[in-house]
N, C-alpha and C. Protein backbone atom coordinates (compact mmCIF):
# COMPACT_ATOMS: atom_id res chain seq x y z
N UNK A 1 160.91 173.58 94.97
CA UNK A 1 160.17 173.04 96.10
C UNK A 1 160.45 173.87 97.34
N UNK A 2 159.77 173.98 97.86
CA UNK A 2 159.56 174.44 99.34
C UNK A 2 158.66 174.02 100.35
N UNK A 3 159.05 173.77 101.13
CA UNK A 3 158.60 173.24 102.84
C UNK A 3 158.77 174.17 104.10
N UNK A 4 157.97 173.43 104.73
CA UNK A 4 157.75 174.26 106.08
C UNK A 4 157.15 173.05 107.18
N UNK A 5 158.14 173.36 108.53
CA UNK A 5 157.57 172.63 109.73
C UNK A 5 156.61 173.33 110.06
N UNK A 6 155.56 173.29 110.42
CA UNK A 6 154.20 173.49 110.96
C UNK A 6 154.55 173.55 112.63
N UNK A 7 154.08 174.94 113.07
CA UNK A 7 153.90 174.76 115.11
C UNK A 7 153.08 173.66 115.18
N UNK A 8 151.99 173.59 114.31
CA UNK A 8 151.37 172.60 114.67
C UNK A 8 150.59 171.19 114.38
N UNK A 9 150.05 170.55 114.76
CA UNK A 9 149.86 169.02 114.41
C UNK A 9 150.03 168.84 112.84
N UNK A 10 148.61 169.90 112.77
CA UNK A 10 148.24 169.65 111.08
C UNK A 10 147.49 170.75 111.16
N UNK A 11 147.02 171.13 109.67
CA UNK A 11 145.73 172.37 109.27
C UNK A 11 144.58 172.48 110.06
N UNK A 12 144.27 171.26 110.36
CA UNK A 12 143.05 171.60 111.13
C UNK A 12 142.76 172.08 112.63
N UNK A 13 144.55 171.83 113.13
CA UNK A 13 144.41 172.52 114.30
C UNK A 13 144.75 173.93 114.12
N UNK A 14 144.77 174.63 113.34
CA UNK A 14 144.07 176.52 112.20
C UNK A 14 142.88 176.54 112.73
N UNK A 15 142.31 175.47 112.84
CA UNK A 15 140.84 175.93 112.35
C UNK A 15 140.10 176.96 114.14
N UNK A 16 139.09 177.67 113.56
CA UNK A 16 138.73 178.03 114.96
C UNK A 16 137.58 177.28 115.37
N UNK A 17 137.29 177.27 117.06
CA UNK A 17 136.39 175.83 117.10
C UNK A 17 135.13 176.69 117.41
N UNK A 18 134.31 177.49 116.71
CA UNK A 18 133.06 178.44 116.59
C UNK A 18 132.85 178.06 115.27
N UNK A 19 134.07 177.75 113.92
CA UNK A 19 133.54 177.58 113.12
C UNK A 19 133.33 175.90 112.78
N UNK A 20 134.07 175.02 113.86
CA UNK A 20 133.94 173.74 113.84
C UNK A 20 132.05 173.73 114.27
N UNK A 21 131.92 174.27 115.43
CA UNK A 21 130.72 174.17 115.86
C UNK A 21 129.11 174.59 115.11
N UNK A 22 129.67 175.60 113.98
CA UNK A 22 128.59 176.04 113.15
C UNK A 22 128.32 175.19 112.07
N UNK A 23 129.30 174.07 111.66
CA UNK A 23 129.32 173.26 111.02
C UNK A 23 128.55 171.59 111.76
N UNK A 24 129.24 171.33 112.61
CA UNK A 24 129.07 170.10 112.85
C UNK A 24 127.99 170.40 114.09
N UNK A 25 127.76 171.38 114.81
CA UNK A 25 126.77 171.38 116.00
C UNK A 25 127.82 171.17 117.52
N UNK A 26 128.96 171.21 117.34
CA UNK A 26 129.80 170.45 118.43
C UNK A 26 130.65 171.47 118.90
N UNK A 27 130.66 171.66 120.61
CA UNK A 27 131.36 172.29 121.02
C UNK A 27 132.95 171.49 122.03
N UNK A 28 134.20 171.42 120.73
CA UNK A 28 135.24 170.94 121.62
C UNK A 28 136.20 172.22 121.60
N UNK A 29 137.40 171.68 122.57
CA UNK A 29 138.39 172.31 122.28
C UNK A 29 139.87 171.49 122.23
N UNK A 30 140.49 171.74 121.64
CA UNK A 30 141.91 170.99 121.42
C UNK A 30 143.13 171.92 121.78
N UNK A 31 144.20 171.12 121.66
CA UNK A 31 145.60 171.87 121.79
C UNK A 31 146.48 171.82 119.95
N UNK A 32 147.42 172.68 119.84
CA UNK A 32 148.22 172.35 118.88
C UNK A 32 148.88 171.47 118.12
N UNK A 33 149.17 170.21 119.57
CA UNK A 33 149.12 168.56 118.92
C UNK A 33 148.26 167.45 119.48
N UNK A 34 146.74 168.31 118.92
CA UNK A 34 145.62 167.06 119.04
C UNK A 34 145.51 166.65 117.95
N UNK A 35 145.09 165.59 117.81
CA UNK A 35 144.36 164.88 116.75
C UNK A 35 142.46 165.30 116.28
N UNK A 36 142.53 166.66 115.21
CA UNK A 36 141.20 167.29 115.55
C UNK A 36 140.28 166.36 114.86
N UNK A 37 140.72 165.94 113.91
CA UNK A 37 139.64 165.16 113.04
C UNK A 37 139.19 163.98 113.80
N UNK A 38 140.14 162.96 114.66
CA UNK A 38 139.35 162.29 115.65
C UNK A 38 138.76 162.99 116.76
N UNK A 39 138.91 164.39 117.34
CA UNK A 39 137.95 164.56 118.57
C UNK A 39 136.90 164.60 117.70
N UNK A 40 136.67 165.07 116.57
CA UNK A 40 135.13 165.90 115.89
C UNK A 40 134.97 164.40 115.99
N UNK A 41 135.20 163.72 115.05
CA UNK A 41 134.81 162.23 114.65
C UNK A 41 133.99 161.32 115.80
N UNK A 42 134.82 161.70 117.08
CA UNK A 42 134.27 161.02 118.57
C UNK A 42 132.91 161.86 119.29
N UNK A 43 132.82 162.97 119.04
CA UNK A 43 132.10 163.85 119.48
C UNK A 43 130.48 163.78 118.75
N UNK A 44 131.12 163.68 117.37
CA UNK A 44 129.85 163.88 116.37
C UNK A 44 128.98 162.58 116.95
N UNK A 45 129.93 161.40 117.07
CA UNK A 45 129.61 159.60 116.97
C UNK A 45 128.62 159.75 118.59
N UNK A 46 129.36 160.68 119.56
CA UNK A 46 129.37 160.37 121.12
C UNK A 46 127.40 161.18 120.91
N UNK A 47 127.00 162.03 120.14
CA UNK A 47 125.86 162.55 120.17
C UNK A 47 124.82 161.65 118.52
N UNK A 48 125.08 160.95 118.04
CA UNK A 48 124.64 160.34 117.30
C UNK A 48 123.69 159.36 118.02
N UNK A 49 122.57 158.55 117.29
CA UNK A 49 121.94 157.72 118.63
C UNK A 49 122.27 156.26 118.11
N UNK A 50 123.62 156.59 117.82
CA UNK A 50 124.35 155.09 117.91
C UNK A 50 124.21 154.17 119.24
N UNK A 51 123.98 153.25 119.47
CA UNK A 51 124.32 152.72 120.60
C UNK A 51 125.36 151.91 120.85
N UNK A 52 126.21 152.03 119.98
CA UNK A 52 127.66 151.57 120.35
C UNK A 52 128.40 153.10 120.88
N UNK A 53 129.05 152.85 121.95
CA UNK A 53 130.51 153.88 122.21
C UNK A 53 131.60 153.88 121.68
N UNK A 54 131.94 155.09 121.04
CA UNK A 54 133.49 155.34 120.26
C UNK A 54 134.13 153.79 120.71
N UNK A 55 134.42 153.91 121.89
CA UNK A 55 135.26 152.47 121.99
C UNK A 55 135.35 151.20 122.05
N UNK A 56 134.43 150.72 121.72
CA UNK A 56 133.41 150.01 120.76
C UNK A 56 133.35 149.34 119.41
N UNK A 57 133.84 150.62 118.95
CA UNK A 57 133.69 150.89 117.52
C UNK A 57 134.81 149.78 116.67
N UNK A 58 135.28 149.48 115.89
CA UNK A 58 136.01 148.92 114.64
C UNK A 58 137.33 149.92 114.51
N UNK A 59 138.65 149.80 114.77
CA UNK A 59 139.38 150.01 113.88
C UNK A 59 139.20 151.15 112.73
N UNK A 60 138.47 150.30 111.78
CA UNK A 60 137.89 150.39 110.35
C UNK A 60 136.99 151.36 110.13
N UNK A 61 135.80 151.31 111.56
CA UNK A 61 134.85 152.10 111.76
C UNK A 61 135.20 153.64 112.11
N UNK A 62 136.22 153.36 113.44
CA UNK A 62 136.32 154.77 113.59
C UNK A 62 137.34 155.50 112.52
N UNK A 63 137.92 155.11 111.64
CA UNK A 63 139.27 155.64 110.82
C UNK A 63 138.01 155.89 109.65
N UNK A 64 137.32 155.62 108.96
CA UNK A 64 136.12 155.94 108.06
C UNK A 64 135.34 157.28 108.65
N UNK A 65 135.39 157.52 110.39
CA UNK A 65 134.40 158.17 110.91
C UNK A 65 135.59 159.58 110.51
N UNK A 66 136.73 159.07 111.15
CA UNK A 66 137.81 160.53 111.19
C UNK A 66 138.29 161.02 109.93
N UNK A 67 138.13 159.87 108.81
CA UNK A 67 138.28 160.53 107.08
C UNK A 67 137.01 161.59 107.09
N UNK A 68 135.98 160.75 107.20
CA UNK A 68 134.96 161.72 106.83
C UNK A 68 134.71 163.35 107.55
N UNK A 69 134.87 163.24 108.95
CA UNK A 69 135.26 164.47 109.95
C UNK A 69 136.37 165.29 109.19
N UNK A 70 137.35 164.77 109.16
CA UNK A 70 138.72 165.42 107.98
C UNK A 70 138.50 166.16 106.89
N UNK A 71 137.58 164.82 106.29
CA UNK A 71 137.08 166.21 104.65
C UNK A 71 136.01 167.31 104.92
N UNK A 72 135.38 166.85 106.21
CA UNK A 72 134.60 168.51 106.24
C UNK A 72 134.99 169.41 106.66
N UNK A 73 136.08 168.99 107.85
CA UNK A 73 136.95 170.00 108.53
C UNK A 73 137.64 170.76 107.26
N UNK A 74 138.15 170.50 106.12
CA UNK A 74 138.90 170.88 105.37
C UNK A 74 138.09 171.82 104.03
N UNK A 75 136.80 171.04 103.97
CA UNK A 75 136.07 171.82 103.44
C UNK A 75 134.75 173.05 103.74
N UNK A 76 134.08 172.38 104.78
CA UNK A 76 132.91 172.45 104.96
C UNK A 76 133.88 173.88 106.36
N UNK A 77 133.95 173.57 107.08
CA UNK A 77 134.72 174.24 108.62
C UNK A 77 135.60 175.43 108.03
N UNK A 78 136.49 175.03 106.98
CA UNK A 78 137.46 175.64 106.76
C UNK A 78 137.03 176.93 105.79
N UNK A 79 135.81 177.00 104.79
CA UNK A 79 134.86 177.81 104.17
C UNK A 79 133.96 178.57 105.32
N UNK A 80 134.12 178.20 106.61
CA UNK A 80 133.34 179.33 107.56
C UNK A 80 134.76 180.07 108.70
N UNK A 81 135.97 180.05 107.63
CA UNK A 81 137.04 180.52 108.81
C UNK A 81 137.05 182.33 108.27
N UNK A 82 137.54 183.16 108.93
CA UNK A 82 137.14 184.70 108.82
C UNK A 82 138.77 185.00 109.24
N UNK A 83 139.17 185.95 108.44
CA UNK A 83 140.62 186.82 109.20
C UNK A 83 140.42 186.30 110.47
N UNK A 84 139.25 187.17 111.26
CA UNK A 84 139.61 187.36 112.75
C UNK A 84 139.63 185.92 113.66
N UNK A 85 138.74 185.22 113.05
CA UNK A 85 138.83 183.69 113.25
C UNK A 85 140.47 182.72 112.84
N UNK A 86 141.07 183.50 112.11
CA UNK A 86 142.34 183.13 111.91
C UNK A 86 143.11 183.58 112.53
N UNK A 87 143.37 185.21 113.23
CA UNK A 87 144.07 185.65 113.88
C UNK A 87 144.29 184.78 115.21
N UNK A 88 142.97 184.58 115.49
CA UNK A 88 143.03 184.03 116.68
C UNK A 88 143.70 182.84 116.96
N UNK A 89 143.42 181.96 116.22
CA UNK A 89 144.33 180.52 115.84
C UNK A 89 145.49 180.45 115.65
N UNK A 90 145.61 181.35 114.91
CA UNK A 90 147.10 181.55 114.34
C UNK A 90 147.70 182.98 114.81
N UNK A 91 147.81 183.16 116.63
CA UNK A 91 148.31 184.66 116.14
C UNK A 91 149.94 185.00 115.52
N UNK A 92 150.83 184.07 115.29
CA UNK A 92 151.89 184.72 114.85
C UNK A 92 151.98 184.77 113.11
N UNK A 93 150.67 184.12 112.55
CA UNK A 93 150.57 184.68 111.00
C UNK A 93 151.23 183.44 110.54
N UNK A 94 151.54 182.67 111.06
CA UNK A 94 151.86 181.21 110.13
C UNK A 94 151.60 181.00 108.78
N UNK A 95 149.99 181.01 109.23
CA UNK A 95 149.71 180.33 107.32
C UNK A 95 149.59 181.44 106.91
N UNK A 96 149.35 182.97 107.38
CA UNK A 96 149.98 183.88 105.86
C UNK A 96 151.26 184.25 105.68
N UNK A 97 152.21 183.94 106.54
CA UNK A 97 153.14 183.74 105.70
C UNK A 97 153.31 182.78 104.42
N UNK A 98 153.01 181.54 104.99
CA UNK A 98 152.76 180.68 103.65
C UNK A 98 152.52 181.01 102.66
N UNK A 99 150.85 181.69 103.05
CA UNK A 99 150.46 181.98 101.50
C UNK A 99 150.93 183.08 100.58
N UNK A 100 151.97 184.29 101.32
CA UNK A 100 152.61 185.07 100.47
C UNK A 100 153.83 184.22 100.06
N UNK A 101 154.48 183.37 100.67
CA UNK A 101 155.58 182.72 99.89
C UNK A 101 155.21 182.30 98.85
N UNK A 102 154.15 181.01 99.21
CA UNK A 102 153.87 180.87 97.71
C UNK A 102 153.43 181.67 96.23
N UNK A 103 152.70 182.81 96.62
CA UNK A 103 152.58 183.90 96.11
C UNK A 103 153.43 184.48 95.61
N UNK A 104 154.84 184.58 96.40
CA UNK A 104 155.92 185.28 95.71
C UNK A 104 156.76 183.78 94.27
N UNK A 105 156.45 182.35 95.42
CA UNK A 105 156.80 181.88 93.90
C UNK A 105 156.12 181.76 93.17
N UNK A 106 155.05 182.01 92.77
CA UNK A 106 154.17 181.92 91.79
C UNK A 106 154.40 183.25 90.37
N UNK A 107 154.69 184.28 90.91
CA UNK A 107 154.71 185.29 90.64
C UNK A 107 156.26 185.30 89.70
């Protein structure tokens, strides 16, 4: 087994927010310990022609809104990230270090 503290929140604050925006239509920006899957989640909801406001919303409602924001961020966002789109996010190489560790245990 092997672990690693993360600089930051979670994976999705990796992500770069050009490729959040080519995905979802949404232009935010966050810090290292935001919560990204709820800004997308609030943002997407805040331009939807819901007429309830995020705060408003259910508990239940908005935690369903930020799963679903989550799995695209992870899939959908994370399939439009590029080296240079990573450099930028990540300039001290974080997650490739990762991925050669694991690489070396794999190997």
């Amino acid at each position: 087994s092997y672990a690693y503290i993360t600089k930051k929140l979670e994976l999705e604050n990796y992500l770069h927010p050009d490729a959040i925006k080519e995905v979802f239509g949404i232009t935010i920006s966050f810090g290292d310990n935001d919560d990204v899957p709820t800004i997308v989640a609030q943002a997407v909801h805040n331009l939807s022609e819901s007429k309830n406001d995020w705060a408003s919303l259910t508990q239940d409602n908005k935690k369903k809104k930020c799963s679903a924001a989550k799995k695209r961020l992870n899939a959908e966002v994370a399939a439009k990230m590029t080296v240079e789109r990573l450099k930028e996010c990540d300039p001290e190489g974080e997650l490739e270090n990762w991925l050669r560790e694991i690489a070396t245990r794999l190997s």
